[in-house]
Protein backbone atom coordinates (compact mmCIF):
# COMPACT_ATOMS: atom_id res chain seq x y z
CA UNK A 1 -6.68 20.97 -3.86
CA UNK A 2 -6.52 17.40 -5.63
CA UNK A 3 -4.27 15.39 -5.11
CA UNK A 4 -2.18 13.03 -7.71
CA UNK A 5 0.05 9.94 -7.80
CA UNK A 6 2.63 10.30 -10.12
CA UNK A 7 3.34 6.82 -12.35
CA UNK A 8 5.93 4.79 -13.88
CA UNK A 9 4.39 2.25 -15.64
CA UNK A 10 1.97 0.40 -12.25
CA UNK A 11 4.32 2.07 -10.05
CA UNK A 12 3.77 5.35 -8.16
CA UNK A 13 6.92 7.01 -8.12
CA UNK A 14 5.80 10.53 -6.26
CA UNK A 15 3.13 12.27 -5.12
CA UNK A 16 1.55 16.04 -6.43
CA UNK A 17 -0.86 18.60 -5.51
CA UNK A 18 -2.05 20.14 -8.41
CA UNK A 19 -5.42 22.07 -9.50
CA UNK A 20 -6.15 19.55 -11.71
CA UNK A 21 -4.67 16.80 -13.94
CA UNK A 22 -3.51 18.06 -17.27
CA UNK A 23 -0.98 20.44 -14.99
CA UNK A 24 0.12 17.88 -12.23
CA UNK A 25 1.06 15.49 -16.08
CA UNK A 26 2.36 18.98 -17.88
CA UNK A 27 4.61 19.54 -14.39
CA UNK A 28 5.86 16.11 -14.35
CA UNK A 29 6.44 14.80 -17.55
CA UNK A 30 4.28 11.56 -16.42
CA UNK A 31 0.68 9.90 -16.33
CA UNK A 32 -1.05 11.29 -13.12
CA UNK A 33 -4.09 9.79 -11.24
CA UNK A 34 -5.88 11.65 -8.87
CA UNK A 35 -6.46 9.99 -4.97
CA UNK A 36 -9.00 10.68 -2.62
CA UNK A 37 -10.02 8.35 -0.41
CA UNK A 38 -8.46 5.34 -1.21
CA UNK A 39 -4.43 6.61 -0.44
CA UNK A 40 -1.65 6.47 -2.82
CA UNK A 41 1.86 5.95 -2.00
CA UNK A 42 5.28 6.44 -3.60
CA UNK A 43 6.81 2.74 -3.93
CA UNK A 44 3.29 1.39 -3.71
CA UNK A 45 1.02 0.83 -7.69
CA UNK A 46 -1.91 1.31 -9.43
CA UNK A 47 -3.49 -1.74 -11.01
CA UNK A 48 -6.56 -2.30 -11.61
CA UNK A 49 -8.03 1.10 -10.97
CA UNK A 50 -6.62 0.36 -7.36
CA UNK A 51 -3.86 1.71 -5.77
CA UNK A 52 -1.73 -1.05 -3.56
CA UNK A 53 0.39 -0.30 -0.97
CA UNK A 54 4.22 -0.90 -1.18
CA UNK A 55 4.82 -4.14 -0.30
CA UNK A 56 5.29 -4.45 3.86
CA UNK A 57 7.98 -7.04 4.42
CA UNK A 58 9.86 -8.75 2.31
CA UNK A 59 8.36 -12.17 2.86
CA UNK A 60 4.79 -11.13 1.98
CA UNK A 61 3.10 -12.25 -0.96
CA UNK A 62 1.04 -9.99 -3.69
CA UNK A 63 -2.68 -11.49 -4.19
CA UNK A 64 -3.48 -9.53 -7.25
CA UNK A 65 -4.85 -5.73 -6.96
CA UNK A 66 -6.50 -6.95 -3.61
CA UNK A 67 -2.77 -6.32 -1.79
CA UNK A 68 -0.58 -8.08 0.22
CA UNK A 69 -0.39 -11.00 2.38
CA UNK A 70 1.25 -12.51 4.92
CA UNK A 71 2.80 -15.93 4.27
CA UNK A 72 1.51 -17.17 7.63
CA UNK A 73 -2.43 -16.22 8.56
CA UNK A 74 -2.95 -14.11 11.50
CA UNK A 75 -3.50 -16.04 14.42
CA UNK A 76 -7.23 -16.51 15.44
CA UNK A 77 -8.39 -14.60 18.46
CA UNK A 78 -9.89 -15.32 21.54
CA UNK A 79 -12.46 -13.45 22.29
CA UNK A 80 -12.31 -14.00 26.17
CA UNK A 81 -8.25 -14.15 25.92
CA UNK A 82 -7.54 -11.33 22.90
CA UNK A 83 -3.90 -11.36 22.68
CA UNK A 84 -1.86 -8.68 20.22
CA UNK A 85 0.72 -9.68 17.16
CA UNK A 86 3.20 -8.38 15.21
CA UNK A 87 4.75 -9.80 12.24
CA UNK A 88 8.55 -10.90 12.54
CA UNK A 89 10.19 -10.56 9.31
CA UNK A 90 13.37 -12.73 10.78
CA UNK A 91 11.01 -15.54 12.12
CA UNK A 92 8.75 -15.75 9.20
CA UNK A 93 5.69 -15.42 11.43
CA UNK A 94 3.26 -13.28 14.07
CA UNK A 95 4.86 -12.84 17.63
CA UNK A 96 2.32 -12.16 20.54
CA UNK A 97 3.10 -8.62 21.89
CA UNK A 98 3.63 -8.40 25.45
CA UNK A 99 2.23 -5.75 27.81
């Protein structure tokens, strides 16, 4: 059964299974756009004919309808030495994980 993202302008404000889109729209009250591969999610938007995420931390910045970014680059890896990050929202930047 499809599957539709329910809007608010860009924003998708729910999500709806429906048979098709004239009844997911007639059930609620909205403008509907159906999802398959590429995923929809309430809080994230549709521009573009894309839908973006929501926004992952506070800190990170929109690049147009190609999503967010990080306001520090990932750290490069070392192939021989591949060490794992994760972004710190408090810091501002990517902390090495620790095994």
């Amino acid at each position: 059964m499809p599957k539709f993202a329910v809007l608010e302008n860009e924003s998708v404000v729910n999500i709806i299974i429906a048979d098709s889109k004239k009844i997911a729209e007639e059930i609620t009250g909205s403008t509907c756009v159906e999802y398959t591969i590429e995923p929809a999610e309430p809080r994230g938007t549709f521009v573009g004919g894309k839908f973006i995420q929501a926004q992952p931390h506070p800190s990170w910045i929109r690049e147009g309808d190609s999503g967010w970014k990080a306001p520090v680059d990932y750290p490069e890896i070392d192939e021989n030495n591949p060490k794992f990050y994760a972004w710190d929202e408090t810091a501002i930047n990517w902390i090495e994980i620790q095994e």
